[in-house]
PDB file of N, CA and C in Angstrom:
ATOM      1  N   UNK A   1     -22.411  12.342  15.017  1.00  0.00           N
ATOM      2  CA  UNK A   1     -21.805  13.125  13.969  1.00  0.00           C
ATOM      3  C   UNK A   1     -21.623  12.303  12.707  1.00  0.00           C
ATOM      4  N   UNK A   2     -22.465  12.256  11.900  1.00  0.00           N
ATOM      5  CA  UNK A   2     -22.994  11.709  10.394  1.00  0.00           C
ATOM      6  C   UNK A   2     -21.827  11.967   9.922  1.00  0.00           C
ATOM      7  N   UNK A   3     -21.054  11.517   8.771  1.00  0.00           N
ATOM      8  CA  UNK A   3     -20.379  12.186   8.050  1.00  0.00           C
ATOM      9  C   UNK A   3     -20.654  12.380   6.577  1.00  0.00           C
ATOM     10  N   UNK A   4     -20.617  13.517   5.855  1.00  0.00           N
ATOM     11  CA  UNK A   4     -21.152  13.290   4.801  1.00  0.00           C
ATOM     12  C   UNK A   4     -20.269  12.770   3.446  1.00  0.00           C
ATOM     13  N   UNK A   5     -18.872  13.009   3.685  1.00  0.00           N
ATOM     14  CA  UNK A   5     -18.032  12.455   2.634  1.00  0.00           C
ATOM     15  C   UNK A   5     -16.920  11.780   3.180  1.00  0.00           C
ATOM     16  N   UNK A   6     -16.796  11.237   2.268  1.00  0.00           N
ATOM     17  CA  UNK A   6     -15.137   9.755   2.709  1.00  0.00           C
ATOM     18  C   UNK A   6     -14.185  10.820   3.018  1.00  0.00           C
ATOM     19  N   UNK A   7     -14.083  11.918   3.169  1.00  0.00           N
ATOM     20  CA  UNK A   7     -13.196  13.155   2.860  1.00  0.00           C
ATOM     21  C   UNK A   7     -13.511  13.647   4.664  1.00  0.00           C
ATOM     22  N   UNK A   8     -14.710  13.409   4.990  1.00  0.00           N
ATOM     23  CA  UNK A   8     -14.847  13.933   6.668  1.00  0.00           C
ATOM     24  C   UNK A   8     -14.403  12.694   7.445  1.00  0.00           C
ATOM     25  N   UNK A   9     -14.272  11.558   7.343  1.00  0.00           N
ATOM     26  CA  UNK A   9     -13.925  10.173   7.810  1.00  0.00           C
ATOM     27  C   UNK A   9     -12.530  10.710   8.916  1.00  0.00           C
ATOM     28  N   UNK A  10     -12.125   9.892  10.211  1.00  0.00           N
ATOM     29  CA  UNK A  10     -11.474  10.008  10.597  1.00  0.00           C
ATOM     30  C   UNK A  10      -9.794   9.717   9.943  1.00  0.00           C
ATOM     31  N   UNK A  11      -9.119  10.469  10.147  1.00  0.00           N
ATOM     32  CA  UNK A  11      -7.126  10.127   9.391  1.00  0.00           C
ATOM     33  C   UNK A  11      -7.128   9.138   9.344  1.00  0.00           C
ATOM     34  N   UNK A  12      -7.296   8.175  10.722  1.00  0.00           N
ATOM     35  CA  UNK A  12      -7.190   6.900  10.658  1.00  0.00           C
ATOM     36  C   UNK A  12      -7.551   5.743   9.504  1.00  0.00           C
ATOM     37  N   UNK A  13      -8.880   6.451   8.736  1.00  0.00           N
ATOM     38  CA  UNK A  13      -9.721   5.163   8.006  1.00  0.00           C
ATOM     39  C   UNK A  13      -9.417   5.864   7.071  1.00  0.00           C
ATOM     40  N   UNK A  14      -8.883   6.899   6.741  1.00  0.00           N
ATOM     41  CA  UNK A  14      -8.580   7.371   5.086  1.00  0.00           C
ATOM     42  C   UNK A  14      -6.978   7.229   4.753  1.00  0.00           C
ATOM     43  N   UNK A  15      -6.414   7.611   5.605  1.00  0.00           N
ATOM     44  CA  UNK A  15      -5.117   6.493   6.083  1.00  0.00           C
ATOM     45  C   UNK A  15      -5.224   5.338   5.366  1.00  0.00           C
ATOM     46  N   UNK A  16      -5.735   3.841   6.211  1.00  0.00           N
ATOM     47  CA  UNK A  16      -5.723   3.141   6.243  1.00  0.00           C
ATOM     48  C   UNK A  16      -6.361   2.018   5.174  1.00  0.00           C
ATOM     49  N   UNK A  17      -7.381   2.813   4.671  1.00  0.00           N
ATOM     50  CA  UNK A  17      -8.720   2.281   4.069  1.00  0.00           C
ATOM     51  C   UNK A  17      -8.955   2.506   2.248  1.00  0.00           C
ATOM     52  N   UNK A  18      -9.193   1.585   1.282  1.00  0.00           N
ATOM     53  CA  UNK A  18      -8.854   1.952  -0.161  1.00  0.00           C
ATOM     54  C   UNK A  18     -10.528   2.688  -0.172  1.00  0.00           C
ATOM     55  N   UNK A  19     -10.625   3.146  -1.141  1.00  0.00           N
ATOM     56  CA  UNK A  19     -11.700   4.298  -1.230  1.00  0.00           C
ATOM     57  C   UNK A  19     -12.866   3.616  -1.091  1.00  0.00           C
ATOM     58  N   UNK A  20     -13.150   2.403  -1.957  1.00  0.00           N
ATOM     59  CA  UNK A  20     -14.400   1.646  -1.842  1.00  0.00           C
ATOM     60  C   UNK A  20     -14.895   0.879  -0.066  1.00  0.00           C
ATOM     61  N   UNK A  21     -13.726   0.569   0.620  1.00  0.00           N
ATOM     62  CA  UNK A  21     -13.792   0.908   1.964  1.00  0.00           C
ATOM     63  C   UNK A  21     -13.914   1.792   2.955  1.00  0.00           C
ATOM     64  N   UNK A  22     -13.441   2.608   2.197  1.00  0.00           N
ATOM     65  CA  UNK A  22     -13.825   3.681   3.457  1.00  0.00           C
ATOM     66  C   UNK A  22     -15.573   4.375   2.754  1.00  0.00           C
ATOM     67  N   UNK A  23     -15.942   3.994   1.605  1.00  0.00           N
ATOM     68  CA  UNK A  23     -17.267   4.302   1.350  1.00  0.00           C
ATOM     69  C   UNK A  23     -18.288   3.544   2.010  1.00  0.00           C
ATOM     70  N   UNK A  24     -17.592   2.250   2.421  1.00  0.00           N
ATOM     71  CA  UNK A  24     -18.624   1.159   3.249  1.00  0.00           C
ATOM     72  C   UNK A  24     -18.721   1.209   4.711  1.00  0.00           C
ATOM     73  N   UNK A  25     -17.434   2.126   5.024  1.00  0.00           N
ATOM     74  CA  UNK A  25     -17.090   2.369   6.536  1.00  0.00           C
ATOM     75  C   UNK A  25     -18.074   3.874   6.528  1.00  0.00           C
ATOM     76  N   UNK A  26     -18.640   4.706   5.685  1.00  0.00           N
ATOM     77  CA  UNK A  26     -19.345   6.199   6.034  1.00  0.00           C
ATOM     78  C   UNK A  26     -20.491   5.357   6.204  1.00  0.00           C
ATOM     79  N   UNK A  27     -20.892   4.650   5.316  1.00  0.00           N
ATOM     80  CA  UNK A  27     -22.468   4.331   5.355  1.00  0.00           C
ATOM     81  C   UNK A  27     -22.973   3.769   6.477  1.00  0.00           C
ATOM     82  N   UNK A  28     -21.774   2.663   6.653  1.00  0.00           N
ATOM     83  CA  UNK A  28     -22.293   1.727   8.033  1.00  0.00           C
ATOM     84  C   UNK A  28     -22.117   2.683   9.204  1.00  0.00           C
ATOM     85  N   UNK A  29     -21.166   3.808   9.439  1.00  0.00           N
ATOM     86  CA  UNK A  29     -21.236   4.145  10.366  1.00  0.00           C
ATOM     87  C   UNK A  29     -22.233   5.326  10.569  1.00  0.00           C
ATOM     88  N   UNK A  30     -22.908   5.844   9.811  1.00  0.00           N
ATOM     89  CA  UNK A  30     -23.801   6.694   9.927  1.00  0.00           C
ATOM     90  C   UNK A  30     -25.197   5.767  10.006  1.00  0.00           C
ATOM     91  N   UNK A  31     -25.450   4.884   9.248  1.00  0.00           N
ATOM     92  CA  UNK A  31     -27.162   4.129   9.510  1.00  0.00           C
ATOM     93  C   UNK A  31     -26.627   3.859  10.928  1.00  0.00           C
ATOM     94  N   UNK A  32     -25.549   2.931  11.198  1.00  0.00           N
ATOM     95  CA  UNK A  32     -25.794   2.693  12.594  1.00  0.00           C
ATOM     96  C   UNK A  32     -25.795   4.014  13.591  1.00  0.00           C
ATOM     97  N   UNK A  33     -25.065   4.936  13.445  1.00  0.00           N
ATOM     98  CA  UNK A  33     -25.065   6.592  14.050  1.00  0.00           C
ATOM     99  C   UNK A  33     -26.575   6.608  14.513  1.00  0.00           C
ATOM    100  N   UNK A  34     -27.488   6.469  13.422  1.00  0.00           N
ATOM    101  CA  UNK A  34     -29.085   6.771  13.363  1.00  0.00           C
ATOM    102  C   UNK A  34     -29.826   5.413  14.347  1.00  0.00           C
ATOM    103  N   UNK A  35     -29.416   4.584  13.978  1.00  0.00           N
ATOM    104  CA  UNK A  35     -29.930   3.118  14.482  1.00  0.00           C
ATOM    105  C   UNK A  35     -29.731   2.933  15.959  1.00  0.00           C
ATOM    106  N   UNK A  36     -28.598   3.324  16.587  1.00  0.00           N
ATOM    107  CA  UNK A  36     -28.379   3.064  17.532  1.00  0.00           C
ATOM    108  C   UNK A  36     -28.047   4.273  18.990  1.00  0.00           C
ATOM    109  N   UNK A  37     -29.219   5.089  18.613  1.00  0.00           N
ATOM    110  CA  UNK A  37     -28.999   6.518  19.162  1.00  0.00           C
ATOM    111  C   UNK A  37     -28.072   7.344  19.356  1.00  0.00           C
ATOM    112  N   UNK A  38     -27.331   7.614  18.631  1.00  0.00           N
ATOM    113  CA  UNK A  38     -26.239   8.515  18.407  1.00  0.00           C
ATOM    114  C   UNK A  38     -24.990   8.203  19.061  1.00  0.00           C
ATOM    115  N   UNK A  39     -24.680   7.101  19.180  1.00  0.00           N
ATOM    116  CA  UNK A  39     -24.004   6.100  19.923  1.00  0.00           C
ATOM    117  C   UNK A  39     -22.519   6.391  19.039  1.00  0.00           C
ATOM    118  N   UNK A  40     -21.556   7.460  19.075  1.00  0.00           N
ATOM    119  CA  UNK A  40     -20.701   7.017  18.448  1.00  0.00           C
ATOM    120  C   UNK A  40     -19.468   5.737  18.390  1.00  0.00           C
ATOM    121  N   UNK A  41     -19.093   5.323  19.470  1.00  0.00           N
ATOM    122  CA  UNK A  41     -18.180   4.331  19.981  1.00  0.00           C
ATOM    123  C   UNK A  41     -18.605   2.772  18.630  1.00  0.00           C
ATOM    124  N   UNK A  42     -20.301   2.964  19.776  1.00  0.00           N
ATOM    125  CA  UNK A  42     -21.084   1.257  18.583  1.00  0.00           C
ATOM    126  C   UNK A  42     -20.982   2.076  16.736  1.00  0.00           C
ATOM    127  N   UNK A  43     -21.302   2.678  16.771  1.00  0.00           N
ATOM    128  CA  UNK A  43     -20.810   3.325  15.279  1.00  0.00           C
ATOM    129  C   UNK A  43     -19.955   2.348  14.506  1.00  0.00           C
ATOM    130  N   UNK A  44     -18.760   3.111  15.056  1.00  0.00           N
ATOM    131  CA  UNK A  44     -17.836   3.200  14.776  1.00  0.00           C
ATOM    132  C   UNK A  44     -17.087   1.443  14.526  1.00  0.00           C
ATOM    133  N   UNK A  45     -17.766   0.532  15.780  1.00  0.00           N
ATOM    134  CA  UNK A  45     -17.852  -0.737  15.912  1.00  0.00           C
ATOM    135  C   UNK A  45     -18.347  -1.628  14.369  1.00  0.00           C
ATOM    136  N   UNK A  46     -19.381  -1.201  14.211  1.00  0.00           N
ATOM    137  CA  UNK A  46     -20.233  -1.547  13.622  1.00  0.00           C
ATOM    138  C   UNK A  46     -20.019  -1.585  12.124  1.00  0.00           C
ATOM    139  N   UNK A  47     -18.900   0.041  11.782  1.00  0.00           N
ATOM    140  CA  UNK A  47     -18.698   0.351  10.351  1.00  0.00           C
ATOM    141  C   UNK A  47     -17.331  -0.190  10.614  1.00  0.00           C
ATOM    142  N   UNK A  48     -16.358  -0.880  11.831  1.00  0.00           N
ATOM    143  CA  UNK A  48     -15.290  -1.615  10.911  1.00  0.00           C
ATOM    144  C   UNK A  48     -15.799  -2.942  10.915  1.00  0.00           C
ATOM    145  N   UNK A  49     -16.760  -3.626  11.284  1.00  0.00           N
ATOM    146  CA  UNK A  49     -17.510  -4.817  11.526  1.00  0.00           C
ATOM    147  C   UNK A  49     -17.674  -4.807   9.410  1.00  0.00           C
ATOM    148  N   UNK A  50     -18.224  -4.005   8.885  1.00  0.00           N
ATOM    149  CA  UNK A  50     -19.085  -4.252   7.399  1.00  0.00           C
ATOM    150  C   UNK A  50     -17.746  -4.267   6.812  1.00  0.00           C
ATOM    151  N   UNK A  51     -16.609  -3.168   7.537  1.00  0.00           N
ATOM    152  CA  UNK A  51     -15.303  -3.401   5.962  1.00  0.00           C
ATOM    153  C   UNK A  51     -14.710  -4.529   6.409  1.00  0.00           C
ATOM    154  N   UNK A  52     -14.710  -5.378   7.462  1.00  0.00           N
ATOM    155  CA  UNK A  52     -14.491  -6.842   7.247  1.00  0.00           C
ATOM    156  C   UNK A  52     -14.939  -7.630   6.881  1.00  0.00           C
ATOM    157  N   UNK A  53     -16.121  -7.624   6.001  1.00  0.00           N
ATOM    158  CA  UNK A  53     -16.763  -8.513   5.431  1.00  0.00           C
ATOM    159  C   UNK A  53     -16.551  -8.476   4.197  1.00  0.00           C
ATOM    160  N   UNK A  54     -15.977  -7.624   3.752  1.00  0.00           N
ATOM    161  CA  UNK A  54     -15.538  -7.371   1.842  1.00  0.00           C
ATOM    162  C   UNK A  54     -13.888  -7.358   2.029  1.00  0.00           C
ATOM    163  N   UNK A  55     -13.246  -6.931   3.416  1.00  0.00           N
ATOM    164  CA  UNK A  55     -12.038  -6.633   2.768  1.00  0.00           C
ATOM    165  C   UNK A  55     -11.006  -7.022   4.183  1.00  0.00           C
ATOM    166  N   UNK A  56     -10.010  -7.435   4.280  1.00  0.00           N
ATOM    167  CA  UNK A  56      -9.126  -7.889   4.905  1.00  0.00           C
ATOM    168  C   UNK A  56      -7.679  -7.644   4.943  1.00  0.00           C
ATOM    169  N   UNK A  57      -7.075  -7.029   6.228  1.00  0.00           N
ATOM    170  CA  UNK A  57      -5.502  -6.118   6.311  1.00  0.00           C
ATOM    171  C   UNK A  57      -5.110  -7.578   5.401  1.00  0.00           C
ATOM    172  N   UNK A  58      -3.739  -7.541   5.224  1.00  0.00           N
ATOM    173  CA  UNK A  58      -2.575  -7.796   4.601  1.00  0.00           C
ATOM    174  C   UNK A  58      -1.787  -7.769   5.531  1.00  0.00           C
ATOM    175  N   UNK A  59      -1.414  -9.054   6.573  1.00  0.00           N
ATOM    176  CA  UNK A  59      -0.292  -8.892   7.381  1.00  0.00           C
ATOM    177  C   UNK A  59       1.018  -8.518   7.304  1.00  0.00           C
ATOM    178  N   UNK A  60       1.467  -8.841   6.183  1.00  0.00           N
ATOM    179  CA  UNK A  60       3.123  -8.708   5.630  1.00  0.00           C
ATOM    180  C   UNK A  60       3.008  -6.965   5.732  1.00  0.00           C
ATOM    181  N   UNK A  61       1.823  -6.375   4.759  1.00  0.00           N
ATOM    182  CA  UNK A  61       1.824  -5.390   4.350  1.00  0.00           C
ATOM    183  C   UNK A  61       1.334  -4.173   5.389  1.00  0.00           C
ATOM    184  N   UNK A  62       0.269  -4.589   6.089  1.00  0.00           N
ATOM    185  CA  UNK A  62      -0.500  -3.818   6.513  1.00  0.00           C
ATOM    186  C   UNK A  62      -1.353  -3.120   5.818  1.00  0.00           C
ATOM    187  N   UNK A  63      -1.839  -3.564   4.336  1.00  0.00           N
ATOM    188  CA  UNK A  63      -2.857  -2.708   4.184  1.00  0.00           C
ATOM    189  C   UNK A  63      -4.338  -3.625   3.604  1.00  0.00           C
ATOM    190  N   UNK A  64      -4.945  -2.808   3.668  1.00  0.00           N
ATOM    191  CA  UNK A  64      -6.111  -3.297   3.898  1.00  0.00           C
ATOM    192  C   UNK A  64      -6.648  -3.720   1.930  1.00  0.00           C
ATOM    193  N   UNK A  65      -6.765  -4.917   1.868  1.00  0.00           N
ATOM    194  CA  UNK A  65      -7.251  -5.711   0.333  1.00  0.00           C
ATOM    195  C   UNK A  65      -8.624  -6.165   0.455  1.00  0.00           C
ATOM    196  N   UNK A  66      -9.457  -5.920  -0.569  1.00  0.00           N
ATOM    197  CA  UNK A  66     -10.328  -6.868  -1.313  1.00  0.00           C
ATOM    198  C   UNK A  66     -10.361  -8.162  -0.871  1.00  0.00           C
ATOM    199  N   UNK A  67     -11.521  -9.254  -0.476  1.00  0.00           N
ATOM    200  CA  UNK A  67     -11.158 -10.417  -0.134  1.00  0.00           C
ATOM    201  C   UNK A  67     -11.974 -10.918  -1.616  1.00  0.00           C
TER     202      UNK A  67
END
């Protein structure tokens, strides 16, 4: 299940996630969606795997920053 806008994303990652993240969390999780046979679980793996590479929680805070 592709999603087509940051707007279909699970509560959790629109919740959690500043917009330019959760734009990196649709993409990764849909190429991998396609990549890895409709595998949602590895998806899902995979697209919080890419928003840790640009961006990192905030322990004090809990929210998720820009690195």
């Amino acid at each position: 299940m592709p999603y087509d806008t940051v707007d279909d994303l699970p509560g959790s990652v629109q919740s959690h996630l500043p917009r330019h993240a959760q734009e990196i969390y649709k993409e990764a999780f849909n190429n991998a969606w396609e990549q890895y046979d409709h595998d949602e679980s590895r998806a899902h793996r995979v697209a919080w795997a890419a928003v840790k590479k640009g961006y990192e929680k905030d322990e004090a805070s809990g929210d998720w920053k820009k690195k």
